[in-house]
PDB file of N, CA and C in Angstrom:
ATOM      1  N   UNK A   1       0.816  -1.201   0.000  1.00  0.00           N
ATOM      2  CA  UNK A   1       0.000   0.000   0.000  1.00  0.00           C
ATOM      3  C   UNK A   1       0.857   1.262   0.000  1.00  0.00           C
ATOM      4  N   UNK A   2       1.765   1.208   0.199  1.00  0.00           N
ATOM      5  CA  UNK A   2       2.822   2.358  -0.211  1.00  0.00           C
ATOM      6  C   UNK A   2       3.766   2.666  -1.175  1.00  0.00           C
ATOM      7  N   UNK A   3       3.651   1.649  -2.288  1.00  0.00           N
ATOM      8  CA  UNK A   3       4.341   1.624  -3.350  1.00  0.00           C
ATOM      9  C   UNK A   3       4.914   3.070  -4.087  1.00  0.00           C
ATOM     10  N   UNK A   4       4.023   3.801  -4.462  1.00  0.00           N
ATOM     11  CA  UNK A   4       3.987   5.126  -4.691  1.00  0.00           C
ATOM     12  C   UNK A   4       5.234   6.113  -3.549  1.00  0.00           C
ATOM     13  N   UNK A   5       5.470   5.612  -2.391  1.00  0.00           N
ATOM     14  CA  UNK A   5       6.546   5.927  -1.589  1.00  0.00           C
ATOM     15  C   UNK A   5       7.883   5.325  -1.437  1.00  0.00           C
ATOM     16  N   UNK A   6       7.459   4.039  -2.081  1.00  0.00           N
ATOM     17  CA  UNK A   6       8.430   3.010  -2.392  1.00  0.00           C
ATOM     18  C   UNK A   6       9.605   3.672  -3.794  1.00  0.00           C
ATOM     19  N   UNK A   7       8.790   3.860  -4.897  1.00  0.00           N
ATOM     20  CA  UNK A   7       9.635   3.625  -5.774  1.00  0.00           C
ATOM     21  C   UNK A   7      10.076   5.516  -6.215  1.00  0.00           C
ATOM     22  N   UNK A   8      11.300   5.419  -7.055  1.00  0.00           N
ATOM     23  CA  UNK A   8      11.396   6.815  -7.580  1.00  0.00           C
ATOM     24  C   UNK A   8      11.368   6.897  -8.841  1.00  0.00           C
ATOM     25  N   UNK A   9      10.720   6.239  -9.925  1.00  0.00           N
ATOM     26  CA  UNK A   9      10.159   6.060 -10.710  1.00  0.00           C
ATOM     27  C   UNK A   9       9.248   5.304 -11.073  1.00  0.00           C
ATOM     28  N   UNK A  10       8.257   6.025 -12.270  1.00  0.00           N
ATOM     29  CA  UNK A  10       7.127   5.131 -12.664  1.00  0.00           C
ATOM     30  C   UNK A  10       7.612   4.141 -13.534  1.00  0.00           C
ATOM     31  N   UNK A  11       6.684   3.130 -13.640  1.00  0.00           N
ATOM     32  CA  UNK A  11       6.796   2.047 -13.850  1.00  0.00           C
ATOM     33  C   UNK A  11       5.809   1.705 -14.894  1.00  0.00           C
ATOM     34  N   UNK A  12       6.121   0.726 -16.237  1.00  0.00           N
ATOM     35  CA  UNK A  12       4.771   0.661 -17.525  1.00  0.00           C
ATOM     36  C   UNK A  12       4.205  -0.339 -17.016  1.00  0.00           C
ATOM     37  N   UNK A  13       4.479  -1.556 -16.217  1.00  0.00           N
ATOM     38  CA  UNK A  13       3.882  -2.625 -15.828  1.00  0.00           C
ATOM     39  C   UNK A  13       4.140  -3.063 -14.598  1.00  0.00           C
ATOM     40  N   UNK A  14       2.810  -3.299 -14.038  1.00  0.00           N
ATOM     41  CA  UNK A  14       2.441  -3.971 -12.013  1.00  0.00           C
ATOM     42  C   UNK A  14       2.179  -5.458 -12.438  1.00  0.00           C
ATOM     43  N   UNK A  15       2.423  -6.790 -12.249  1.00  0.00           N
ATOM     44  CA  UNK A  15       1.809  -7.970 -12.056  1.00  0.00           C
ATOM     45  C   UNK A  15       2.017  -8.528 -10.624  1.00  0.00           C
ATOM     46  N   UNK A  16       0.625  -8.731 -10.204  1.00  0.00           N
ATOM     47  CA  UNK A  16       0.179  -9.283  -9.041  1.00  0.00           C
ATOM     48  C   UNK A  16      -0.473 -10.619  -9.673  1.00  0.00           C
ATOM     49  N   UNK A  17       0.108 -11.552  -8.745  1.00  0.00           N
ATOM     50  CA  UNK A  17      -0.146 -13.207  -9.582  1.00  0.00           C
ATOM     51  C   UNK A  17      -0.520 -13.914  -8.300  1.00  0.00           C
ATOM     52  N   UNK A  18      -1.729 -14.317  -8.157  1.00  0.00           N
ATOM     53  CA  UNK A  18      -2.166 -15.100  -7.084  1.00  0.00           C
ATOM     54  C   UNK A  18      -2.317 -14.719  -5.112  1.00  0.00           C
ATOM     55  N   UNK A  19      -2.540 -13.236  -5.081  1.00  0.00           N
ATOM     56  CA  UNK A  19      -3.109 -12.725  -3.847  1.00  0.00           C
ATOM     57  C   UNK A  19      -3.552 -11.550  -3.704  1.00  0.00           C
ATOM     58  N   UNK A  20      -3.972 -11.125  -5.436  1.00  0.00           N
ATOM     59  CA  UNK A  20      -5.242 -10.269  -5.080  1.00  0.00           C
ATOM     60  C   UNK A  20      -6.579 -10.557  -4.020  1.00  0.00           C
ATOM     61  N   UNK A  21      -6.656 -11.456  -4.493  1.00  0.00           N
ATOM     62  CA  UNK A  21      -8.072 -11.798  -3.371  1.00  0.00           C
ATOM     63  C   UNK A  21      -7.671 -11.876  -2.142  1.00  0.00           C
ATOM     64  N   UNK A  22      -6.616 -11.724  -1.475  1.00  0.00           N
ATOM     65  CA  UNK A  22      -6.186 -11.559  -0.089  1.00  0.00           C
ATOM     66  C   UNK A  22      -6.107  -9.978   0.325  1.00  0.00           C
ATOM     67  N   UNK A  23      -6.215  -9.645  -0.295  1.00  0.00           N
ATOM     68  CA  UNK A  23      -5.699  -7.961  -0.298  1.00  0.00           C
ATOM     69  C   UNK A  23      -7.598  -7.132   0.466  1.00  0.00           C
ATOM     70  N   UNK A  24      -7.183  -6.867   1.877  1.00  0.00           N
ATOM     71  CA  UNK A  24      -7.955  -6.043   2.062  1.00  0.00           C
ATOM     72  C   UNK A  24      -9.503  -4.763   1.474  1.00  0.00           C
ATOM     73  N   UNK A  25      -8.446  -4.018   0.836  1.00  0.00           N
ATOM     74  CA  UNK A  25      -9.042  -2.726   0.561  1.00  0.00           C
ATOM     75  C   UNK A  25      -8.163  -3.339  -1.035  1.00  0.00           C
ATOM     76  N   UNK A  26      -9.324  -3.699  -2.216  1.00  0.00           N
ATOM     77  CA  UNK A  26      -8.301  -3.746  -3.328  1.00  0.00           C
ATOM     78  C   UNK A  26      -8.345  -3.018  -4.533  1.00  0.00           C
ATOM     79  N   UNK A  27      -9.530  -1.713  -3.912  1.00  0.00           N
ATOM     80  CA  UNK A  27      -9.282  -0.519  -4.800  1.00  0.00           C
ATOM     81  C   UNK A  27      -8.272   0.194  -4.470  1.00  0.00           C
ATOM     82  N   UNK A  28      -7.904   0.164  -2.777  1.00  0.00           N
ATOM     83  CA  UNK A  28      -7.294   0.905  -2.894  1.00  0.00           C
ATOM     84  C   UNK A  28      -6.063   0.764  -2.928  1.00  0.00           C
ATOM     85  N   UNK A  29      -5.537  -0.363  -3.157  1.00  0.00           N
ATOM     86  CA  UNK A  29      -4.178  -1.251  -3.742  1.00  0.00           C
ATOM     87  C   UNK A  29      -3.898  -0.591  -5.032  1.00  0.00           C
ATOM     88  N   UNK A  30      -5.176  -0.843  -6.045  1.00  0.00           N
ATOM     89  CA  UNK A  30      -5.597  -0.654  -7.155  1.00  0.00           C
ATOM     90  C   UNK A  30      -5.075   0.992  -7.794  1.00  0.00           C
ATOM     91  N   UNK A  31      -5.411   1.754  -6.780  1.00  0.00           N
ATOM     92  CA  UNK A  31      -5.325   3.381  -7.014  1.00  0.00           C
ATOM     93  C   UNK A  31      -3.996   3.661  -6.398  1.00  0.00           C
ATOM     94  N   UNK A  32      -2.917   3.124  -5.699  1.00  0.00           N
ATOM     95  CA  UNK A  32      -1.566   2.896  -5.325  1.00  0.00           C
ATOM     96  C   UNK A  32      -1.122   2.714  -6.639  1.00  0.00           C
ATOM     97  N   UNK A  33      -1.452   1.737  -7.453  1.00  0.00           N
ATOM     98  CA  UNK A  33      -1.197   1.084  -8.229  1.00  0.00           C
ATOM     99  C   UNK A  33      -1.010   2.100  -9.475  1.00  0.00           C
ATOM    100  N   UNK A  34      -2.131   2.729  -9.855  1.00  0.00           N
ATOM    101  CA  UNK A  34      -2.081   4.066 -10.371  1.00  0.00           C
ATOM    102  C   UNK A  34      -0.903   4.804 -10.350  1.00  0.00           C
ATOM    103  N   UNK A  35      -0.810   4.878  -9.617  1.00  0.00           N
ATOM    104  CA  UNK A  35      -0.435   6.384  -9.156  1.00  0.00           C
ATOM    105  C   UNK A  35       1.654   6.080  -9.305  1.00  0.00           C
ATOM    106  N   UNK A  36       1.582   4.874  -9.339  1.00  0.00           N
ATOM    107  CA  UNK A  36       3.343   4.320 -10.083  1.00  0.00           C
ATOM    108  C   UNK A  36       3.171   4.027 -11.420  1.00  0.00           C
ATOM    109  N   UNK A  37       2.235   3.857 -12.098  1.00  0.00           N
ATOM    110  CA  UNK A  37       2.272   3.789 -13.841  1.00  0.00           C
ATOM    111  C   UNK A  37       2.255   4.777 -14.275  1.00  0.00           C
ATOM    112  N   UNK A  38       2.899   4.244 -15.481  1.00  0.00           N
ATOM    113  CA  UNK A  38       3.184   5.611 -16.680  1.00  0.00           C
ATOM    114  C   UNK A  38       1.948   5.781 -17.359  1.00  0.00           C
ATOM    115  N   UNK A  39       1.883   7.062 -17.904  1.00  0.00           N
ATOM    116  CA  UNK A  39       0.276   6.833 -18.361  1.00  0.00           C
ATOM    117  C   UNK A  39       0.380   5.940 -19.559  1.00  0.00           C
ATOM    118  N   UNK A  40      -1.030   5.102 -20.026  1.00  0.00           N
ATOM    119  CA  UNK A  40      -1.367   4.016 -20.627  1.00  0.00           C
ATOM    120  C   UNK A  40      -0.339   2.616 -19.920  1.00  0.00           C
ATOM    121  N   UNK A  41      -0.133   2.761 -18.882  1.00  0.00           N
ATOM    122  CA  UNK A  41       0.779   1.734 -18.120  1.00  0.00           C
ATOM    123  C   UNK A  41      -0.329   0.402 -18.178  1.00  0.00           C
ATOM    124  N   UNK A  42       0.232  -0.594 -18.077  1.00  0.00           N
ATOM    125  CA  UNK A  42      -0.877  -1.808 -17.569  1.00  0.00           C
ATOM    126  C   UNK A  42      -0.446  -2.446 -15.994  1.00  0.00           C
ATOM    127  N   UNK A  43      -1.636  -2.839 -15.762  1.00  0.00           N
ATOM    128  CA  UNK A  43      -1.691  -3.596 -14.264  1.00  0.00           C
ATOM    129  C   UNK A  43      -2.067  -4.585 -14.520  1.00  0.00           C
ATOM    130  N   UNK A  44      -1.561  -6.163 -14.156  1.00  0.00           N
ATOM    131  CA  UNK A  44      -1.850  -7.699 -15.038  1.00  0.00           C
ATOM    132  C   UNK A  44      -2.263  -8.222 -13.667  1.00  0.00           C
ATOM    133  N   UNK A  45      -3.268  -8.852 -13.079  1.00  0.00           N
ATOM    134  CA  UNK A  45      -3.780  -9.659 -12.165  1.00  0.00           C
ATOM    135  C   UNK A  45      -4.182 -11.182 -13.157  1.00  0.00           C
ATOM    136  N   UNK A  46      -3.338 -12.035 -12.001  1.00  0.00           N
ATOM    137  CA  UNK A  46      -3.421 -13.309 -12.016  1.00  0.00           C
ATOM    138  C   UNK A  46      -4.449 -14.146 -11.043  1.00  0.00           C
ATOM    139  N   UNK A  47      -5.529 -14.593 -11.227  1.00  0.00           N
ATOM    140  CA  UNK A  47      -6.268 -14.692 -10.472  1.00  0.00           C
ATOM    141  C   UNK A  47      -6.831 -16.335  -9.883  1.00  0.00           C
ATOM    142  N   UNK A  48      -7.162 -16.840  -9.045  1.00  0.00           N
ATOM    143  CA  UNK A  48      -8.128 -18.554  -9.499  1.00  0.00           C
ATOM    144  C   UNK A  48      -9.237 -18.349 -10.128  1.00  0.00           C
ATOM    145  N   UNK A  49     -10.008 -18.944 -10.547  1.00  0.00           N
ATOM    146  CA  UNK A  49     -11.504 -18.910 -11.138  1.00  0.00           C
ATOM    147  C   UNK A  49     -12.275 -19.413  -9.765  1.00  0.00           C
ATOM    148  N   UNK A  50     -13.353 -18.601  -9.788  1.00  0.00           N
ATOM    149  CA  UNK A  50     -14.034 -19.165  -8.204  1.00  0.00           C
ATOM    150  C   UNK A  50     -14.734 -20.120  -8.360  1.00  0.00           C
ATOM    151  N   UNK A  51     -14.192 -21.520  -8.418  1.00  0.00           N
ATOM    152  CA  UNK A  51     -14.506 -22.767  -8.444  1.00  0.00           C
ATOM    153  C   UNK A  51     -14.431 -23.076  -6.621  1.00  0.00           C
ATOM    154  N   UNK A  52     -14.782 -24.235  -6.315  1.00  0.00           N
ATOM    155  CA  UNK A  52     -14.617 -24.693  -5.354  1.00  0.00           C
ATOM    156  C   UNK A  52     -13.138 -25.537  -5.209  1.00  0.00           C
ATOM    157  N   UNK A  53     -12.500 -24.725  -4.101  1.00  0.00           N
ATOM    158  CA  UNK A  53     -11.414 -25.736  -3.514  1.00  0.00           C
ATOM    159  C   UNK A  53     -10.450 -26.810  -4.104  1.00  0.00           C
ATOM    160  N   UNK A  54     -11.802 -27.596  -3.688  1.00  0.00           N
ATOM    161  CA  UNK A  54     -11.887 -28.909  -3.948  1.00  0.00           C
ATOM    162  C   UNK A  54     -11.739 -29.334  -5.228  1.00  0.00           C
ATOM    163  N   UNK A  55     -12.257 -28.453  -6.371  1.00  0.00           N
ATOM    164  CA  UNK A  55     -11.814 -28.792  -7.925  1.00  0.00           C
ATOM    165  C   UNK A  55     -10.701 -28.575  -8.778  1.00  0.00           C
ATOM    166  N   UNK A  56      -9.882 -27.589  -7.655  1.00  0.00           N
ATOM    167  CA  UNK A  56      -8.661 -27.134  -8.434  1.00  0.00           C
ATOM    168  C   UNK A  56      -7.482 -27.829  -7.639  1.00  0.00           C
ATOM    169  N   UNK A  57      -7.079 -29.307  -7.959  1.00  0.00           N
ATOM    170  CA  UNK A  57      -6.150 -29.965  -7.606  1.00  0.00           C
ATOM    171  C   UNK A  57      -4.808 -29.981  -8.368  1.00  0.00           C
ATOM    172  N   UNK A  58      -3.719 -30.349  -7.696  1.00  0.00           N
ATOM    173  CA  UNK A  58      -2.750 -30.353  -8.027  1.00  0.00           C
ATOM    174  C   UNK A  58      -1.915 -31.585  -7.184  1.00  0.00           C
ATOM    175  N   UNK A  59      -1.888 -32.881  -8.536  1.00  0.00           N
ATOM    176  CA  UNK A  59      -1.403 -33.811  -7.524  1.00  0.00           C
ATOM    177  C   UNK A  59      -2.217 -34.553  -6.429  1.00  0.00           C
ATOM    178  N   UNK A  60      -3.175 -34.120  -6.837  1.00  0.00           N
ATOM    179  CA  UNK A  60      -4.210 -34.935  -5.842  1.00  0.00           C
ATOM    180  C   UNK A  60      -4.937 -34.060  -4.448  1.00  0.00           C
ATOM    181  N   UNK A  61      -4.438 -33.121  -4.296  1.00  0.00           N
ATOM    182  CA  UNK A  61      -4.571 -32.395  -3.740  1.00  0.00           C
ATOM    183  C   UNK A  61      -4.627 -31.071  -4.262  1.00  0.00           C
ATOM    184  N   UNK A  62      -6.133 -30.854  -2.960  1.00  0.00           N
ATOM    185  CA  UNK A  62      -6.744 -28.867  -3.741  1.00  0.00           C
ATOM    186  C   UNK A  62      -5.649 -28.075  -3.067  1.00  0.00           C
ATOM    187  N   UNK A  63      -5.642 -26.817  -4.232  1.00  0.00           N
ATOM    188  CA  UNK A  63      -4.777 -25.902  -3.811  1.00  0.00           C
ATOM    189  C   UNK A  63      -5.500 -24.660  -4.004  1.00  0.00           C
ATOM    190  N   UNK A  64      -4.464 -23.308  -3.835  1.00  0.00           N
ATOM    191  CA  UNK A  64      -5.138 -22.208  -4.213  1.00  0.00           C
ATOM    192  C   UNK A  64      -6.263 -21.664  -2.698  1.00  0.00           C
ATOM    193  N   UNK A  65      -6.324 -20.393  -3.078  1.00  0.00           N
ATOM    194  CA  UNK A  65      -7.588 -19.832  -1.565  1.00  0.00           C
ATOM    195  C   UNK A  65      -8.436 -20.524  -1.157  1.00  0.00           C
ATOM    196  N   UNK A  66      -9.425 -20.100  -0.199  1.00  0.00           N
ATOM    197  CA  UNK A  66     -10.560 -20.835   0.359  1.00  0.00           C
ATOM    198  C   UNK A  66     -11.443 -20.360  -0.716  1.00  0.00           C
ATOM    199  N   UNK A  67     -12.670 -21.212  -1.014  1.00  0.00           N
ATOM    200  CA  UNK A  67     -13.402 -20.790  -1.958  1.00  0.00           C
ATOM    201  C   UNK A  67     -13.902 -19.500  -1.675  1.00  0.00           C
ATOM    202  N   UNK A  68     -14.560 -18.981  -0.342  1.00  0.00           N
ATOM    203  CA  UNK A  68     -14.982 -17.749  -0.323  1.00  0.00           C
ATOM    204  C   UNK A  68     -13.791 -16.412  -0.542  1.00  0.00           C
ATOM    205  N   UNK A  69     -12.888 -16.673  -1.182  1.00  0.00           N
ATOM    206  CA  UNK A  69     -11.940 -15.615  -1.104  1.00  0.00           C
ATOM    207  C   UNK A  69     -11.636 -15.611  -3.020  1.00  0.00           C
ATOM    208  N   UNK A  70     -12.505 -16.510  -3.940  1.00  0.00           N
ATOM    209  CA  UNK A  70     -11.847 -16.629  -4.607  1.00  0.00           C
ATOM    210  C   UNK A  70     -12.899 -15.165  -5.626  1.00  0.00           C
ATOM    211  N   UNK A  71     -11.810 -15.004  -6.821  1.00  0.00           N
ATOM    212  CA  UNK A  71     -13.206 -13.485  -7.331  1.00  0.00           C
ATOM    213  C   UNK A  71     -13.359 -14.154  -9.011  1.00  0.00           C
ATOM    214  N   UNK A  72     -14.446 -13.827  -9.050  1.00  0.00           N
ATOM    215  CA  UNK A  72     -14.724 -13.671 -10.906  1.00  0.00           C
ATOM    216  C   UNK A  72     -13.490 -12.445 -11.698  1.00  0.00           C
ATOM    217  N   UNK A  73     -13.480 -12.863 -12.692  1.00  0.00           N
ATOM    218  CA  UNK A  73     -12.966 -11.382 -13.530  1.00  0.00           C
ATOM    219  C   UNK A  73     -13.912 -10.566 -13.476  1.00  0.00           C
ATOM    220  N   UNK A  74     -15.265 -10.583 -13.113  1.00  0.00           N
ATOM    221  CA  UNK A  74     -16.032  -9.075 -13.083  1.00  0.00           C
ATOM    222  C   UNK A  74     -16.282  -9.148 -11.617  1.00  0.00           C
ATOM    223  N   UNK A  75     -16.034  -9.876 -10.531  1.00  0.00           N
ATOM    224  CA  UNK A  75     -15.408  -9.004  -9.367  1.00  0.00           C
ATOM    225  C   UNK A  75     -13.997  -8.523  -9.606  1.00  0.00           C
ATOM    226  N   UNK A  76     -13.350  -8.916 -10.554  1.00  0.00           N
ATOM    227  CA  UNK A  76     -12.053  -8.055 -10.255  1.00  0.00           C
ATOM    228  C   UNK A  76     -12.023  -6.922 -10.265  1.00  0.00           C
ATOM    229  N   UNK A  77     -12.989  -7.218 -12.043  1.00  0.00           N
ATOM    230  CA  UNK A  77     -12.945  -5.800 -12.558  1.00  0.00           C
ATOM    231  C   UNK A  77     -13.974  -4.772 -12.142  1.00  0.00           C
ATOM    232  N   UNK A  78     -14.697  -5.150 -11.155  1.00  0.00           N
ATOM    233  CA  UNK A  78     -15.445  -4.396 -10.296  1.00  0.00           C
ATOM    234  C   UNK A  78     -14.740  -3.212  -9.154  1.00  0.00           C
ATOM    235  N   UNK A  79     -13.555  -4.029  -8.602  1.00  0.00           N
ATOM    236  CA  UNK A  79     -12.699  -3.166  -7.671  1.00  0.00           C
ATOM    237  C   UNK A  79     -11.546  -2.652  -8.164  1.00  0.00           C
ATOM    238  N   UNK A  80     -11.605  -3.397  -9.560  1.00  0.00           N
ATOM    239  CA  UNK A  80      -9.478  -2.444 -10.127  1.00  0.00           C
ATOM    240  C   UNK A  80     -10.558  -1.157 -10.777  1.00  0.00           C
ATOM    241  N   UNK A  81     -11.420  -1.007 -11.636  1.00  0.00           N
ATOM    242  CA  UNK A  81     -12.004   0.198 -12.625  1.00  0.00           C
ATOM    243  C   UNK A  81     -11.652   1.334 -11.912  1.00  0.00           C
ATOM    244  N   UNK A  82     -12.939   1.244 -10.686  1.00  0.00           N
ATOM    245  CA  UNK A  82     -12.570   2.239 -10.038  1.00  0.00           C
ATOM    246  C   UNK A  82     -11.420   3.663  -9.607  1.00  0.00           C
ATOM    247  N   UNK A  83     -10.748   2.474  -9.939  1.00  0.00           N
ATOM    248  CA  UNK A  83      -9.201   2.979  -9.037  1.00  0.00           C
ATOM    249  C   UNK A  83      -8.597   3.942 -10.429  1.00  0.00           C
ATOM    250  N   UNK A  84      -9.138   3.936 -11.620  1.00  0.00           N
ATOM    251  CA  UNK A  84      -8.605   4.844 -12.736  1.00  0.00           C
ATOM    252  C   UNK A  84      -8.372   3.813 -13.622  1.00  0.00           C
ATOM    253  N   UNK A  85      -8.989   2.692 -14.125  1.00  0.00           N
ATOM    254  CA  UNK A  85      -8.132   1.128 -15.068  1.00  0.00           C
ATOM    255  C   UNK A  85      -9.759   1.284 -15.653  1.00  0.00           C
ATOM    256  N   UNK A  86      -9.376   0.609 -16.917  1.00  0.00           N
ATOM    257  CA  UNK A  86      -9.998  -0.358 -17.813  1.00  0.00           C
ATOM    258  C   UNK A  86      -9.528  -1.524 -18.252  1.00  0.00           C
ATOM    259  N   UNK A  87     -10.598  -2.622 -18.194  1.00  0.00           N
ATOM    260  CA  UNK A  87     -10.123  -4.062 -18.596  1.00  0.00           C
ATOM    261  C   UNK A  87      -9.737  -3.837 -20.379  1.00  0.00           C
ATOM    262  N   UNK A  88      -8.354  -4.072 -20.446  1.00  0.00           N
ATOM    263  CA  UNK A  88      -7.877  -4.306 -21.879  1.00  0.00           C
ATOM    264  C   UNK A  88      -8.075  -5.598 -22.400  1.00  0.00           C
ATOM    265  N   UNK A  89      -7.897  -6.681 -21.480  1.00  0.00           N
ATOM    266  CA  UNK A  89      -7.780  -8.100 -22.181  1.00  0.00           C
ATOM    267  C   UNK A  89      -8.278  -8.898 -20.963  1.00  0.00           C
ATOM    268  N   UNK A  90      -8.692  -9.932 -21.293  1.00  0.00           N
ATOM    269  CA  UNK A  90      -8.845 -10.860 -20.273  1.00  0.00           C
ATOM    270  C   UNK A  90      -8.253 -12.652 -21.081  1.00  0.00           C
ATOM    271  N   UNK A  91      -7.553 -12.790 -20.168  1.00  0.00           N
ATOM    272  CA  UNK A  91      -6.875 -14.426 -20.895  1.00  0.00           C
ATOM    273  C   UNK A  91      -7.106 -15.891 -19.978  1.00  0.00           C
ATOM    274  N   UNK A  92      -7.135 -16.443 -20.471  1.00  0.00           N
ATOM    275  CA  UNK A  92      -7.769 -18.070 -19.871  1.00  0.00           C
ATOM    276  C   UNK A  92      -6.225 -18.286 -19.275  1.00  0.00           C
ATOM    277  N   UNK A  93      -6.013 -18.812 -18.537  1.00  0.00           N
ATOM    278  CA  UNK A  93      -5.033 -19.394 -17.905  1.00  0.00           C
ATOM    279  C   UNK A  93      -5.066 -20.644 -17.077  1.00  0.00           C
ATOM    280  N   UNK A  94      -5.191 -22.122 -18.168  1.00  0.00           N
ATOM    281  CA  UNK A  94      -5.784 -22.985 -17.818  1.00  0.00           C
ATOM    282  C   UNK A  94      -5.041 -23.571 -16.828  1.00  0.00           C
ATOM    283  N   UNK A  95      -5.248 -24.596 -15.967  1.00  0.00           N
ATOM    284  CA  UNK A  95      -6.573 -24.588 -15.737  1.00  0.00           C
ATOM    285  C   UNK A  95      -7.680 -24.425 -15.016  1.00  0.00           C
ATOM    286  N   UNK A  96      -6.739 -23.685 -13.857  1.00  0.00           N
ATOM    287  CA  UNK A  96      -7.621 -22.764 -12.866  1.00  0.00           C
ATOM    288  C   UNK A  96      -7.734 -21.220 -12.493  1.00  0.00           C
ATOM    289  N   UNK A  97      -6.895 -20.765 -13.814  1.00  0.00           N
ATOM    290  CA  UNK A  97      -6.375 -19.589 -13.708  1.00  0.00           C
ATOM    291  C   UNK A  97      -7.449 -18.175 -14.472  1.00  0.00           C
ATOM    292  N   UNK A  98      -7.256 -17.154 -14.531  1.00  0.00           N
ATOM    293  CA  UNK A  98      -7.571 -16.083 -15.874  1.00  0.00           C
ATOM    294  C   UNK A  98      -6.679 -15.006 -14.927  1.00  0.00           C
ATOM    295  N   UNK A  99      -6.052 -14.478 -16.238  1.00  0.00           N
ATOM    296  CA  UNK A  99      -5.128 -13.154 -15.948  1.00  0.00           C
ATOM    297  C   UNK A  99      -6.304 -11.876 -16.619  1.00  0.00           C
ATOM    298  N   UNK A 100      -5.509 -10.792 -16.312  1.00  0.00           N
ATOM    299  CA  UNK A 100      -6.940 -10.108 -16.523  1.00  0.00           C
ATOM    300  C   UNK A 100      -6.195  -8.759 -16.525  1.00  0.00           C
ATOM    301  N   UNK A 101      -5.922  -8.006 -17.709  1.00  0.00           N
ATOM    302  CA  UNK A 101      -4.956  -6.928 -17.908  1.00  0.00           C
ATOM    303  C   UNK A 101      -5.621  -5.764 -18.041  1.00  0.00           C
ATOM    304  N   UNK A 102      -5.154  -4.694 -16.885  1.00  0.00           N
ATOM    305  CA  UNK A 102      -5.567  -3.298 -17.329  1.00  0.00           C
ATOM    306  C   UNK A 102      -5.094  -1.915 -17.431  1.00  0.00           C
ATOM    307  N   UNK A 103      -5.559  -1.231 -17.746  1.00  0.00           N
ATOM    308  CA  UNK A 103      -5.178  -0.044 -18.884  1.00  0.00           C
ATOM    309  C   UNK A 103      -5.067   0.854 -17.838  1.00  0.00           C
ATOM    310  N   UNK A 104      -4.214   1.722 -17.512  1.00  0.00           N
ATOM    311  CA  UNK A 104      -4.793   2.973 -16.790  1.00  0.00           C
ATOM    312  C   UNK A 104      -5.252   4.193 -17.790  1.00  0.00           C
ATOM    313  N   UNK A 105      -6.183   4.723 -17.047  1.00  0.00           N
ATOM    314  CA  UNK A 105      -6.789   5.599 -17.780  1.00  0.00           C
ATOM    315  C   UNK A 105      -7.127   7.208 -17.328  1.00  0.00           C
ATOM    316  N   UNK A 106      -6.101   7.397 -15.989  1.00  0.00           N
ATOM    317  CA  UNK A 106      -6.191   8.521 -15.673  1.00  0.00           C
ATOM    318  C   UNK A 106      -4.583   8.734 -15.725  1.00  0.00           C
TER     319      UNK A 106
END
């Protein structure tokens, strides 16, 4: 949440890969996030698909969040927009995955 204090330059690309959905407040990660891109910068979230648990194994065993923590791409893109982003792309990332790339736009 302090990134913007962190770095001394902006940056064209943020990827967060597997703990967005842990993240508190994730607009306002989101608008941190902002505020270190260059304009037309992208922000790439790696996400699970909110399946249950139990279906996304690896090895025999489930991995990945608790199901209630897991988000759709339009919960993602419900809490990154806000923050100044538009969804540019959205990509399958089989086989429990979707990455989900966005634009800043302020």
């Amino acid at each position: 949440m302090a990134l913007s204090r962190l770095l001394d330059a902006s940056v064209d690309y943020v990827l967060i890969a597997n703990t967005f959905h842990g993240v508190p407040d994730k607009t306002a990660l989101a608008r941190e996030i902002a505020k270190v891109l260059t304009p037309n910068g992208r922000f790439a979230i790696v996400n699970w698909h909110p399946l249950p648990r139990e279906q996304t194994t690896v090895l025999g065993q489930p991995r990945g969040p608790k199901t209630a923590m897991r988000m759709s791409a339009e919960q993602t893109r419900t809490v990154v927009e806000p923050a100044g982003f538009r969804l540019e792309t959205l990509v399958e990332l089989p086989p429990y995955h979707y990455g989900a790339i966005f634009i800043r736009t302020i």
